[in-house]
N, C-alpha and C. Protein backbone atom coordinates (compact mmCIF):
# COMPACT_ATOMS: atom_id res chain seq x y z
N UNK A 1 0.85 -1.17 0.00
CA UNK A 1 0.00 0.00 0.00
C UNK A 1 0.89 1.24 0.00
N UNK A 2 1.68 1.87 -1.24
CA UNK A 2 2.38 2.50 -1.14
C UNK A 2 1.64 4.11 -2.05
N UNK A 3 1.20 4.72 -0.99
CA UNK A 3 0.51 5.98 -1.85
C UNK A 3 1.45 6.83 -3.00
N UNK A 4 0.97 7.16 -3.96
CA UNK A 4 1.51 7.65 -4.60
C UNK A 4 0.93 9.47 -4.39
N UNK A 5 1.45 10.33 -3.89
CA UNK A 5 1.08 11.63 -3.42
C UNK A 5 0.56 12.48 -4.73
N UNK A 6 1.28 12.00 -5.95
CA UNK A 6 0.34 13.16 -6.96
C UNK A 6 -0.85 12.61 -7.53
N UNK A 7 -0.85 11.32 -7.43
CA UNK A 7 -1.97 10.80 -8.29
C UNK A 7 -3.14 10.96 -7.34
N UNK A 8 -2.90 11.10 -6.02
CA UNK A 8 -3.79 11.53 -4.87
C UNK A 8 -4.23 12.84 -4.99
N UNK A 9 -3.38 13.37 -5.38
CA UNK A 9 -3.46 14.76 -5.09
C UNK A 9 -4.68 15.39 -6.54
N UNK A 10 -4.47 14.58 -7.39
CA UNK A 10 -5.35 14.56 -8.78
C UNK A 10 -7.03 13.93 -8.62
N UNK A 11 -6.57 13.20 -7.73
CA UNK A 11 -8.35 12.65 -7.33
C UNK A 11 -8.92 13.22 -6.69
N UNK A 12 -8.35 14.62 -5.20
CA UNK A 12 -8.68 14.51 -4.54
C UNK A 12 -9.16 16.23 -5.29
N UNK A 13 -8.43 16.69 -6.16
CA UNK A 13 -8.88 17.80 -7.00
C UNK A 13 -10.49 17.74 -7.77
N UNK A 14 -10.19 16.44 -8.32
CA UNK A 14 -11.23 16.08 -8.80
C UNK A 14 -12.72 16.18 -7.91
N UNK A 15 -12.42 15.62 -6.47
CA UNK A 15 -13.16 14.79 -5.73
C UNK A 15 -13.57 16.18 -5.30
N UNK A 16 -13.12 17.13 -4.54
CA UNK A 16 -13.22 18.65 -4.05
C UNK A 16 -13.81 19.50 -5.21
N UNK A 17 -13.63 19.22 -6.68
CA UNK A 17 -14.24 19.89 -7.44
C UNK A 17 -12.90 21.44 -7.79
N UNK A 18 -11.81 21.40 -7.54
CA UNK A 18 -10.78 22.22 -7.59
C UNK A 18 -10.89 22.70 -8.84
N UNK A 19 -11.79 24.14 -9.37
CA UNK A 19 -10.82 24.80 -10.73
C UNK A 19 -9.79 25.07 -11.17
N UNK A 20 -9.80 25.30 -12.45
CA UNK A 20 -8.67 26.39 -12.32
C UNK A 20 -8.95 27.60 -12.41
N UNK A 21 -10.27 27.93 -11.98
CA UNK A 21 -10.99 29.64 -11.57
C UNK A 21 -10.53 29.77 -10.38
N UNK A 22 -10.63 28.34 -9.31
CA UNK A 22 -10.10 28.33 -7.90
C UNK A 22 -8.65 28.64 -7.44
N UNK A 23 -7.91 28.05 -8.24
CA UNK A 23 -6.71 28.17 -8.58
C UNK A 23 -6.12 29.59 -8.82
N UNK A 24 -6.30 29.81 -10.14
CA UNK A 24 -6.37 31.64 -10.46
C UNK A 24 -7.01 32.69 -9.47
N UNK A 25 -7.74 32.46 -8.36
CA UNK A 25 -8.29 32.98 -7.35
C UNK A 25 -6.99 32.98 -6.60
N UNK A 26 -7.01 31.97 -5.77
CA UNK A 26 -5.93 31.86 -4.62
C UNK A 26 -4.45 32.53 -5.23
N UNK A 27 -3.92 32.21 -6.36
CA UNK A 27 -2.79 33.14 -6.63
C UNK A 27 -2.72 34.42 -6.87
N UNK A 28 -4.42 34.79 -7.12
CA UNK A 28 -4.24 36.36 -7.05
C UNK A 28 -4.54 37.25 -5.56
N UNK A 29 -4.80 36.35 -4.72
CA UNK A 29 -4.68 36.52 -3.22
C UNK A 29 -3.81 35.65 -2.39
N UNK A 30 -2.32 35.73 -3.48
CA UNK A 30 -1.14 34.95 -2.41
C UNK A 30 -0.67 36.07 -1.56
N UNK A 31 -0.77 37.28 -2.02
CA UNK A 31 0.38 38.12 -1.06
C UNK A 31 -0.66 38.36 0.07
N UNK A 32 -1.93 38.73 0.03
CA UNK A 32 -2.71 38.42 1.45
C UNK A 32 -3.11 37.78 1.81
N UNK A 33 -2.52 35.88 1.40
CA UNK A 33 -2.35 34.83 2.20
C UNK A 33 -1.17 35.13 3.03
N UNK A 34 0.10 35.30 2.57
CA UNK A 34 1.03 35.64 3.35
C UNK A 34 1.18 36.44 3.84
N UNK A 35 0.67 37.70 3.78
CA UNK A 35 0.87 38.72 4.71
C UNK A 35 -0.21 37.94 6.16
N UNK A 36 -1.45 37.41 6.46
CA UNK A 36 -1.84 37.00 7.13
C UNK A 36 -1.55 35.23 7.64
N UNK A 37 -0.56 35.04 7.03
CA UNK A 37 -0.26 33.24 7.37
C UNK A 37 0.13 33.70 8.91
N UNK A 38 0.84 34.54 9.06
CA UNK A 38 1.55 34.55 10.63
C UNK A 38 0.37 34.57 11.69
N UNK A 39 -1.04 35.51 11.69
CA UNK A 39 -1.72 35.55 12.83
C UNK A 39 -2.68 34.25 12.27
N UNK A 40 -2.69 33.75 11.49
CA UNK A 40 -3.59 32.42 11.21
C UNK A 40 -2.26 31.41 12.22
N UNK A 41 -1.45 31.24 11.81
CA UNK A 41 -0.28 30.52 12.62
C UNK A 41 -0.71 30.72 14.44
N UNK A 42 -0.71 31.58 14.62
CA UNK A 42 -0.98 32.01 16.47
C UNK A 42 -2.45 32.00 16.55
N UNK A 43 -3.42 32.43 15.78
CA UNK A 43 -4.78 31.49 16.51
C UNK A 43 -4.82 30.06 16.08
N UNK A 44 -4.35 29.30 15.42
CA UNK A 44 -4.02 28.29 15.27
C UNK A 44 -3.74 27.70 16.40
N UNK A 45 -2.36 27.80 16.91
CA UNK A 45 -1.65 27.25 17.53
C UNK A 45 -2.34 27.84 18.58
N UNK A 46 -2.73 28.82 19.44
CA UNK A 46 -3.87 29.15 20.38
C UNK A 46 -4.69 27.94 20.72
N UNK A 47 -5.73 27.90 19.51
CA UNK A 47 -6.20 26.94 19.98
C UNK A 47 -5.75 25.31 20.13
N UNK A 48 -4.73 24.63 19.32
CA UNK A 48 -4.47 23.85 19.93
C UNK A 48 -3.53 23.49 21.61
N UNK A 49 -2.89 24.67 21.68
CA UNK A 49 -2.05 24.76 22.91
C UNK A 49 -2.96 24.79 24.31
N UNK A 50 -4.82 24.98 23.78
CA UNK A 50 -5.45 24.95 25.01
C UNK A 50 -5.95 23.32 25.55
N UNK A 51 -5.48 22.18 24.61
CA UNK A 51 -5.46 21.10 24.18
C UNK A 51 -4.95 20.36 25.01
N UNK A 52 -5.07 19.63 26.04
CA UNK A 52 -3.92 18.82 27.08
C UNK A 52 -2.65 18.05 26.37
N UNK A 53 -3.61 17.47 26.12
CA UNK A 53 -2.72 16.21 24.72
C UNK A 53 -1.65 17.12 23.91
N UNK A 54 -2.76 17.64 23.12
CA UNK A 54 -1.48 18.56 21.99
C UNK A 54 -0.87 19.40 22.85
N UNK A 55 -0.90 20.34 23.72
CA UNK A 55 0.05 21.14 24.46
C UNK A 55 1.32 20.56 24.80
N UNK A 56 1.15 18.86 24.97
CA UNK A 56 2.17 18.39 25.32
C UNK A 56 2.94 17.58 24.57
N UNK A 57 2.34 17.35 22.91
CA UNK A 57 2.77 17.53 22.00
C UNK A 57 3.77 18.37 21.60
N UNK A 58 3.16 19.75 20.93
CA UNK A 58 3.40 20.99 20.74
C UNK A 58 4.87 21.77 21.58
N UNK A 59 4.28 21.55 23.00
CA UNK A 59 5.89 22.27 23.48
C UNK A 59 6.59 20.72 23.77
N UNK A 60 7.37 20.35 22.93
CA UNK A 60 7.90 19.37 23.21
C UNK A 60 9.45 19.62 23.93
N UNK A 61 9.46 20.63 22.68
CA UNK A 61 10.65 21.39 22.89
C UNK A 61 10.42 22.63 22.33
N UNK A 62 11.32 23.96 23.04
CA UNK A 62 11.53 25.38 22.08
C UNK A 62 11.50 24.92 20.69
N UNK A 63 12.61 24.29 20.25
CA UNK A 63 12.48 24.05 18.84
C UNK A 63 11.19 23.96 18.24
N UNK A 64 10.88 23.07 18.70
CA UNK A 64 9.64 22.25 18.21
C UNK A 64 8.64 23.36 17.96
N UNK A 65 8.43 24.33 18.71
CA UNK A 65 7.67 25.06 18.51
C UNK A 65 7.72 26.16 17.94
N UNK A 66 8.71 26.72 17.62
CA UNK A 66 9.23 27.37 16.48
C UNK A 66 9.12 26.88 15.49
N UNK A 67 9.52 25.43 15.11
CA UNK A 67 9.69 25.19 13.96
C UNK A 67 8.24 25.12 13.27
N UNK A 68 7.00 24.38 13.96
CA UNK A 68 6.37 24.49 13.82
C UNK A 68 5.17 25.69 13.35
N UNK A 69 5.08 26.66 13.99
CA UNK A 69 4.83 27.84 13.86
C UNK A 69 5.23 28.29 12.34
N UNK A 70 6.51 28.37 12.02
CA UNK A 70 7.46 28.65 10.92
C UNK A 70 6.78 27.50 9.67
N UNK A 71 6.60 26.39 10.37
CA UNK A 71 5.93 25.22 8.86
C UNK A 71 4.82 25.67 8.91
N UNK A 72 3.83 26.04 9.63
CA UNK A 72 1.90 26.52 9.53
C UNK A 72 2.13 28.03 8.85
N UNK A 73 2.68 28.48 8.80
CA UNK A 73 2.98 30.00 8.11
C UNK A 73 3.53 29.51 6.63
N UNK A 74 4.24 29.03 6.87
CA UNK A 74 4.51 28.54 4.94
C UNK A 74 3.19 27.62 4.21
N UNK A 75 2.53 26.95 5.23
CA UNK A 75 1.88 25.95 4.52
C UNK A 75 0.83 27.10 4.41
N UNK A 76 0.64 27.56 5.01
CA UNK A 76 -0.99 28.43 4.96
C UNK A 76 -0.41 29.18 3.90
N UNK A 77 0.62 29.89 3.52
CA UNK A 77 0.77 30.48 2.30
C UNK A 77 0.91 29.55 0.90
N UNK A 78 1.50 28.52 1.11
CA UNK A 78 1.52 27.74 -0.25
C UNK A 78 0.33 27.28 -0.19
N UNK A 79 -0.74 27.36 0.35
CA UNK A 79 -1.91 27.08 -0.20
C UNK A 79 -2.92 27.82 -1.31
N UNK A 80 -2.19 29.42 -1.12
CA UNK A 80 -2.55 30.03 -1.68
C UNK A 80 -1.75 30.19 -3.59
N UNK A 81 -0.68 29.73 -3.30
CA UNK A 81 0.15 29.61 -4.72
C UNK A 81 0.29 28.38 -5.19
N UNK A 82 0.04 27.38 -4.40
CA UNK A 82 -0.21 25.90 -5.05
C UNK A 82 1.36 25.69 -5.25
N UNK A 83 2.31 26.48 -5.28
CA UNK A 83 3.64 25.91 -4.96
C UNK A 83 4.15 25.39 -6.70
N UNK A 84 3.77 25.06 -7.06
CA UNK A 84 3.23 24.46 -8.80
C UNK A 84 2.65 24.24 -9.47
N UNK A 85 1.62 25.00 -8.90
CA UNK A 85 0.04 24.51 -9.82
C UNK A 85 -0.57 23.67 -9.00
N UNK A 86 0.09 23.40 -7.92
CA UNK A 86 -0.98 21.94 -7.46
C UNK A 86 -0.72 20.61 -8.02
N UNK A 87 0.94 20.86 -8.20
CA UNK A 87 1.13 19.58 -9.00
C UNK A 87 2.09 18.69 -7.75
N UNK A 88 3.46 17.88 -8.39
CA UNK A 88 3.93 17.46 -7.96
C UNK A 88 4.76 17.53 -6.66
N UNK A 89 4.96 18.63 -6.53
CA UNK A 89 6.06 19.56 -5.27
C UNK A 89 4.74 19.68 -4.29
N UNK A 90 3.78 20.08 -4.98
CA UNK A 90 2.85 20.09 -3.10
C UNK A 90 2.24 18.96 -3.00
N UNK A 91 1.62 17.69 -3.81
CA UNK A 91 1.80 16.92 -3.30
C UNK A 91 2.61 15.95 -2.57
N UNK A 92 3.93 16.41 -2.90
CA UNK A 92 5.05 15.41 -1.95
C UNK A 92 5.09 16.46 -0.70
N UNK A 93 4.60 17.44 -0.89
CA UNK A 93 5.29 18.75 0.42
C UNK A 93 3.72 17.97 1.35
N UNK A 94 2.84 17.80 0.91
CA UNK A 94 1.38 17.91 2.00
C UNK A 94 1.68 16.07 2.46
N UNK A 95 1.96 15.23 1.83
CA UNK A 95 2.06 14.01 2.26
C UNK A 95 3.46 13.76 2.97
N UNK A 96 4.39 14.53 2.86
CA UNK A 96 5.21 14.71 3.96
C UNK A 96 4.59 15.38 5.42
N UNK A 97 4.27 16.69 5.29
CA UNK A 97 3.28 17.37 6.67
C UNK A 97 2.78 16.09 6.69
N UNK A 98 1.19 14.74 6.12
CA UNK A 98 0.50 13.92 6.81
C UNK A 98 1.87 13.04 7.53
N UNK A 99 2.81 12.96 6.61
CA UNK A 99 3.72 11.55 7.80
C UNK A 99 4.27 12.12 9.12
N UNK A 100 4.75 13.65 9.46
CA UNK A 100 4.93 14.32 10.15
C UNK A 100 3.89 14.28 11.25
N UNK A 101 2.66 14.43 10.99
CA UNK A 101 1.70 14.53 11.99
C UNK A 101 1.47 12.99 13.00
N UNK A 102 1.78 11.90 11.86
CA UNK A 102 1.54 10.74 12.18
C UNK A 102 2.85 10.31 13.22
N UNK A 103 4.41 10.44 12.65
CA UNK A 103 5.54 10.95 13.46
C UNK A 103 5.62 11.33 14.76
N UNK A 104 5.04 12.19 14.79
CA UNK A 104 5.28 13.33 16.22
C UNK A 104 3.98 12.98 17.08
N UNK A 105 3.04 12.21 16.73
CA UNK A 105 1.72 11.78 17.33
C UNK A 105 0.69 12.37 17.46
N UNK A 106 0.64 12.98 16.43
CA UNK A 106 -1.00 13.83 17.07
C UNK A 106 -1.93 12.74 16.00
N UNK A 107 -2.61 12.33 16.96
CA UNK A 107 -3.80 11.70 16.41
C UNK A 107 -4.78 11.94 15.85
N UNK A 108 -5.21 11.67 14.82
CA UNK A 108 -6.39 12.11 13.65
C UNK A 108 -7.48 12.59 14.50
N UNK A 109 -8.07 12.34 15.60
CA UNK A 109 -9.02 12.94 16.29
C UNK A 109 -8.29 14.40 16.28
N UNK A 110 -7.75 14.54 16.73
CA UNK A 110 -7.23 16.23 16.55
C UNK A 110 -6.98 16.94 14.99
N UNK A 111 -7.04 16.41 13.97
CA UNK A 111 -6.59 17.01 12.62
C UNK A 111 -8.03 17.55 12.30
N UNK A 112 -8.89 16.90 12.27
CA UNK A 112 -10.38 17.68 11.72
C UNK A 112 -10.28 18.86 12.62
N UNK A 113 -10.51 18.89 13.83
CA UNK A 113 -10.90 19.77 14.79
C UNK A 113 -9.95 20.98 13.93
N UNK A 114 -8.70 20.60 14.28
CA UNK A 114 -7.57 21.80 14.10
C UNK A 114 -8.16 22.46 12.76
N UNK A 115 -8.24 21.85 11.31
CA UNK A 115 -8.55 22.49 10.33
C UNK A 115 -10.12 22.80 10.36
N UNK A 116 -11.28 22.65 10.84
CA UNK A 116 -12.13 23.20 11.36
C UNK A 116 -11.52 24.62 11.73
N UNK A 117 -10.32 24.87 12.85
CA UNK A 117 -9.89 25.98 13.36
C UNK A 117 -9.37 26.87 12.13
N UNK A 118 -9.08 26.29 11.52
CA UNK A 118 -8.21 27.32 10.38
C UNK A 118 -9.11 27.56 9.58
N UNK A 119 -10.34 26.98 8.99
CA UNK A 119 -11.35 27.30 8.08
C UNK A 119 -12.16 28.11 8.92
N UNK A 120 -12.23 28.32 9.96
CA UNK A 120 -13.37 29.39 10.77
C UNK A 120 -12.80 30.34 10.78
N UNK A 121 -10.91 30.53 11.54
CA UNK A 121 -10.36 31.58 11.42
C UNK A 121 -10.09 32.36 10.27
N UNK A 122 -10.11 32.02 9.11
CA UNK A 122 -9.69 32.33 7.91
C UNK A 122 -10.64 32.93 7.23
N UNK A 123 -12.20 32.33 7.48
CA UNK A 123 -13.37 32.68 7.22
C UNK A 123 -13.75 33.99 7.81
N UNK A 124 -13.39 34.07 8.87
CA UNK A 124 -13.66 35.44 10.05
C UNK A 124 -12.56 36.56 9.29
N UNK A 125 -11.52 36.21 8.85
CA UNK A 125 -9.80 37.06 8.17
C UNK A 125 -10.96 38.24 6.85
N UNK A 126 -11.04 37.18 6.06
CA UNK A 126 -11.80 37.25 4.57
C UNK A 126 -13.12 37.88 4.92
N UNK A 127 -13.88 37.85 6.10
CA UNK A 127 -15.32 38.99 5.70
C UNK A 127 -14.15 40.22 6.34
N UNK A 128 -13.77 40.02 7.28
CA UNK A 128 -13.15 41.30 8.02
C UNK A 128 -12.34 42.52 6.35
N UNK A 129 -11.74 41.23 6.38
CA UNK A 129 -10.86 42.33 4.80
C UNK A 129 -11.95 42.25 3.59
N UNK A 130 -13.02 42.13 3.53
CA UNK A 130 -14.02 42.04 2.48
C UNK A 130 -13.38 41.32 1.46
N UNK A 131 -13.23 40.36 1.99
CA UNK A 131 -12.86 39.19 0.65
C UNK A 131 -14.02 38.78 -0.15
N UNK A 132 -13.84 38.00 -1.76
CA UNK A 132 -14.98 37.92 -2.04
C UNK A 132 -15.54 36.01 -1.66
N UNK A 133 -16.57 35.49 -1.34
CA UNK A 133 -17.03 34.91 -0.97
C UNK A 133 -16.44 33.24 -2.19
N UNK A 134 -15.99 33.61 -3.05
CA UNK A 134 -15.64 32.32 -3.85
C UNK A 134 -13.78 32.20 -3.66
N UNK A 135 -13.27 33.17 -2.86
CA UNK A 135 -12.06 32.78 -2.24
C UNK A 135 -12.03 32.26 -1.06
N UNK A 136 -13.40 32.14 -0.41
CA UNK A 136 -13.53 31.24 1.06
C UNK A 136 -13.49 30.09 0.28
N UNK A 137 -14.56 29.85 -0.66
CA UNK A 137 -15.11 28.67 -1.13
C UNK A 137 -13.79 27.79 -1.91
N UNK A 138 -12.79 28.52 -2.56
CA UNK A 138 -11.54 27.85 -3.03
C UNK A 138 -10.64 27.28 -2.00
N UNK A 139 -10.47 28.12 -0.92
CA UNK A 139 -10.04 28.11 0.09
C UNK A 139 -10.32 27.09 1.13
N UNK A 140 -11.50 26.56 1.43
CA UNK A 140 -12.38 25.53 1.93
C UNK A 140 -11.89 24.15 1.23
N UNK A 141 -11.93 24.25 0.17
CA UNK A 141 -11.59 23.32 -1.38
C UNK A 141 -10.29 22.64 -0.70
N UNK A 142 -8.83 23.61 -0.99
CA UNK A 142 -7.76 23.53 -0.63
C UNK A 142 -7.27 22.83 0.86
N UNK A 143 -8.30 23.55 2.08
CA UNK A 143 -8.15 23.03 3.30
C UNK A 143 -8.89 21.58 3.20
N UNK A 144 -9.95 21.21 2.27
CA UNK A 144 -10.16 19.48 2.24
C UNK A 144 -8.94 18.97 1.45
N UNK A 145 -8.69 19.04 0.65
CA UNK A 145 -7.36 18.30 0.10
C UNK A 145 -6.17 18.12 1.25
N UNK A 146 -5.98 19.60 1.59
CA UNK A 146 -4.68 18.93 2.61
C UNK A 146 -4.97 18.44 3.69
N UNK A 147 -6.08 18.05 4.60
CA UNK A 147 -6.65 17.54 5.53
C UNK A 147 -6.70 16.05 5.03
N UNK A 148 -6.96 15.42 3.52
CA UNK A 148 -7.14 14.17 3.68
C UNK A 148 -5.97 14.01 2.85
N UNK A 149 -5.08 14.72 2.76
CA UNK A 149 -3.29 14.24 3.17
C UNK A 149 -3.18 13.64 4.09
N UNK A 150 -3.11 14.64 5.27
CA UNK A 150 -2.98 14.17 6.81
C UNK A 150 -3.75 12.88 6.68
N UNK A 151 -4.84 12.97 7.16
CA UNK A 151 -5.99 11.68 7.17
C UNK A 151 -5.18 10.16 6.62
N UNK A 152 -4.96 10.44 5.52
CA UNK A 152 -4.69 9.46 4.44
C UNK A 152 -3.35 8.77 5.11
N UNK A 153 -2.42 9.73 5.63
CA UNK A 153 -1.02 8.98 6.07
C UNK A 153 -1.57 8.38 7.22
N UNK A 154 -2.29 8.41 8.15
CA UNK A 154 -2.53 7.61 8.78
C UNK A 154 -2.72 6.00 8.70
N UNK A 155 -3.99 6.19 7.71
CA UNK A 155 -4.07 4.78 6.88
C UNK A 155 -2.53 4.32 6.16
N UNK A 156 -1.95 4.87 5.41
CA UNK A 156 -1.13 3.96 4.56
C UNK A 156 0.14 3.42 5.70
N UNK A 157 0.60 4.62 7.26
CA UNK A 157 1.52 4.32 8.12
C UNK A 157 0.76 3.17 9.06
N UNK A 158 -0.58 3.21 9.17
CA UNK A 158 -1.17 1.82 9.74
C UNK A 158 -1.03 0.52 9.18
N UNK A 159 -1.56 0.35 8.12
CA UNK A 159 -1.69 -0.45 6.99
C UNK A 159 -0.82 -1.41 6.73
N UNK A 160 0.52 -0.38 6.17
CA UNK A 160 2.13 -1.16 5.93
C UNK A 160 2.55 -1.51 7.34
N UNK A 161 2.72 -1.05 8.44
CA UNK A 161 3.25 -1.35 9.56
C UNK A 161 2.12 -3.25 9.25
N UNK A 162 1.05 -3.03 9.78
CA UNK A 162 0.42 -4.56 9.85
C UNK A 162 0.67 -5.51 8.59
N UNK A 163 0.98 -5.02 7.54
CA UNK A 163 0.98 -5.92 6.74
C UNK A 163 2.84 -6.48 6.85
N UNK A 164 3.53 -5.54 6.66
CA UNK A 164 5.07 -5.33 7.49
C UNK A 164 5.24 -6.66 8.45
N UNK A 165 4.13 -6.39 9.74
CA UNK A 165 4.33 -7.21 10.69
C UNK A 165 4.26 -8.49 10.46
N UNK A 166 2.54 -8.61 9.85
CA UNK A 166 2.20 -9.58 10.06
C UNK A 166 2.52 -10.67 8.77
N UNK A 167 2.99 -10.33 7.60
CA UNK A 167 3.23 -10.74 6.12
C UNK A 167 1.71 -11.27 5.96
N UNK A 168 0.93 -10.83 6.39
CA UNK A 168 -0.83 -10.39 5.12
C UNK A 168 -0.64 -10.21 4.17
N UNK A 169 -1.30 -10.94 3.20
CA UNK A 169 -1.51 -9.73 1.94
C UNK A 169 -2.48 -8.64 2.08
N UNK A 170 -2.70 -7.78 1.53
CA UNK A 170 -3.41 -6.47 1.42
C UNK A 170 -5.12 -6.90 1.26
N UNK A 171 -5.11 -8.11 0.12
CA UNK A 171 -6.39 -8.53 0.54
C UNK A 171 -7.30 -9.04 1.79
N UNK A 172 -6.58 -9.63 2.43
CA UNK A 172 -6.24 -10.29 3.28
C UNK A 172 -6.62 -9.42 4.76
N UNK A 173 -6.14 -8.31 4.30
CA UNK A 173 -6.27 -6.98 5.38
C UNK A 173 -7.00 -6.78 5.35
N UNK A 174 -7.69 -6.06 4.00
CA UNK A 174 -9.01 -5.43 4.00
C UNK A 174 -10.20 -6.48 3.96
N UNK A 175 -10.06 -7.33 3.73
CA UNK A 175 -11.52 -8.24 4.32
C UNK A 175 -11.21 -8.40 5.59
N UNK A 176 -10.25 -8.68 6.32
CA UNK A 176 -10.20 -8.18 7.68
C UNK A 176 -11.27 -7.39 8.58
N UNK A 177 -10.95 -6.01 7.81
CA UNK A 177 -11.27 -4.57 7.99
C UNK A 177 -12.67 -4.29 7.84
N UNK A 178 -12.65 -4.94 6.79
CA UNK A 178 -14.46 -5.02 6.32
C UNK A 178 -15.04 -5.49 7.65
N UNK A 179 -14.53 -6.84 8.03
CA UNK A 179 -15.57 -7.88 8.71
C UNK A 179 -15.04 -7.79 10.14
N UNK A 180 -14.48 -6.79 10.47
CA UNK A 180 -14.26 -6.06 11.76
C UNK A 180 -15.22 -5.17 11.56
N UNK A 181 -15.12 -4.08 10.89
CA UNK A 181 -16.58 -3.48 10.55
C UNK A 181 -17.78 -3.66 10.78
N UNK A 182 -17.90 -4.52 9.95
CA UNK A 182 -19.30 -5.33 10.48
C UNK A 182 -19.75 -6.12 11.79
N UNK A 183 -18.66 -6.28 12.46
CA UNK A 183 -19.34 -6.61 13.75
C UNK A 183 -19.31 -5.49 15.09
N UNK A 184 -18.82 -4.46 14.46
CA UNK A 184 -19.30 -2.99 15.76
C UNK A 184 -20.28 -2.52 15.57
């Protein structure tokens, strides 16, 4: 089960409904993605730092939290320039962030919530500066794609680890999975 990050990244365009009106939107509001990535970065991180779990995540170390801070400020801006169109470079850049999240442990129960946080805050950014209402909606678009990055590394770092362990085949797994399913 070895994801391939652009061909993901092509379905999930598809799947979100991603233009390239959406597209041409967000790059003509990159410089006030980045001029605002930094206070999206600190209510961000606000709200997860009120978090038991993630707080103790999060300050793991000074570093850690710098560095961090410093990666949510770039990512919130390359969302707005797609980095390449939305091609190959941000899909390996967003499925790196999902193995990162999976890495350092924050558990998928916390990834919806958090981007919930960034689509409300961002939403509140855009009426305040009278943005127009189909750069939320591109914007929304963008925050589902990189959310089921994250999401997604979960599954494929679960997956291979058991199949890894146990030498399953993949079929083998997922009728598993199914018929675990079916009996909760």
């Amino acid at each position: 089960m070895t994801l391939d990050p652009h061909a993901f990244l092509n379905t999930l365009k598809t799947r979100v409904n991603l233009t390239d009106e959406d597209k041409s939107l967000l790059q003509s509001y990159a410089d006030w993605g980045a001029t605002i990535a930094p206070d999206m970065s600190k209510a961000f991180y606000a709200y997860l730092n009120r978090d038991e779990e993630m707080n103790k995540i999060l300050n793991q170390s000074e570093e850690r939290v710098h560095r961090l801070y410093k990666t949510f400020t770039e990512w919130f801006a390359e969302m707005f320039t797609g980095m390449d169109e939305w091609g190959p470079q941000y899909a390996n850049r967003r499925w790196k962030i999902g193995l990162v999240h999976v890495r350092i442990g924050i558990g998928p129960q916390h990834v919806v919530p958090a981007m919930a946080t960034v689509v409300q805050e961002v939403s509140q950014r855009l009426k305040t500066d009278d943005k127009p209402e189909e750069l939320k909606n591109a914007l929304g678009r963008i925050c589902m794609i990189d959310l089921a990055f994250i999401e997604q590394a979960y599954v494929e770092v679960s997956s291979s680890a058991v199949l890894r362990e146990t030498g399953w085949t993949e079929a083998l797994f997922k009728r598993l999975i199914a018929y675990g399913a079916n009996t909760i």
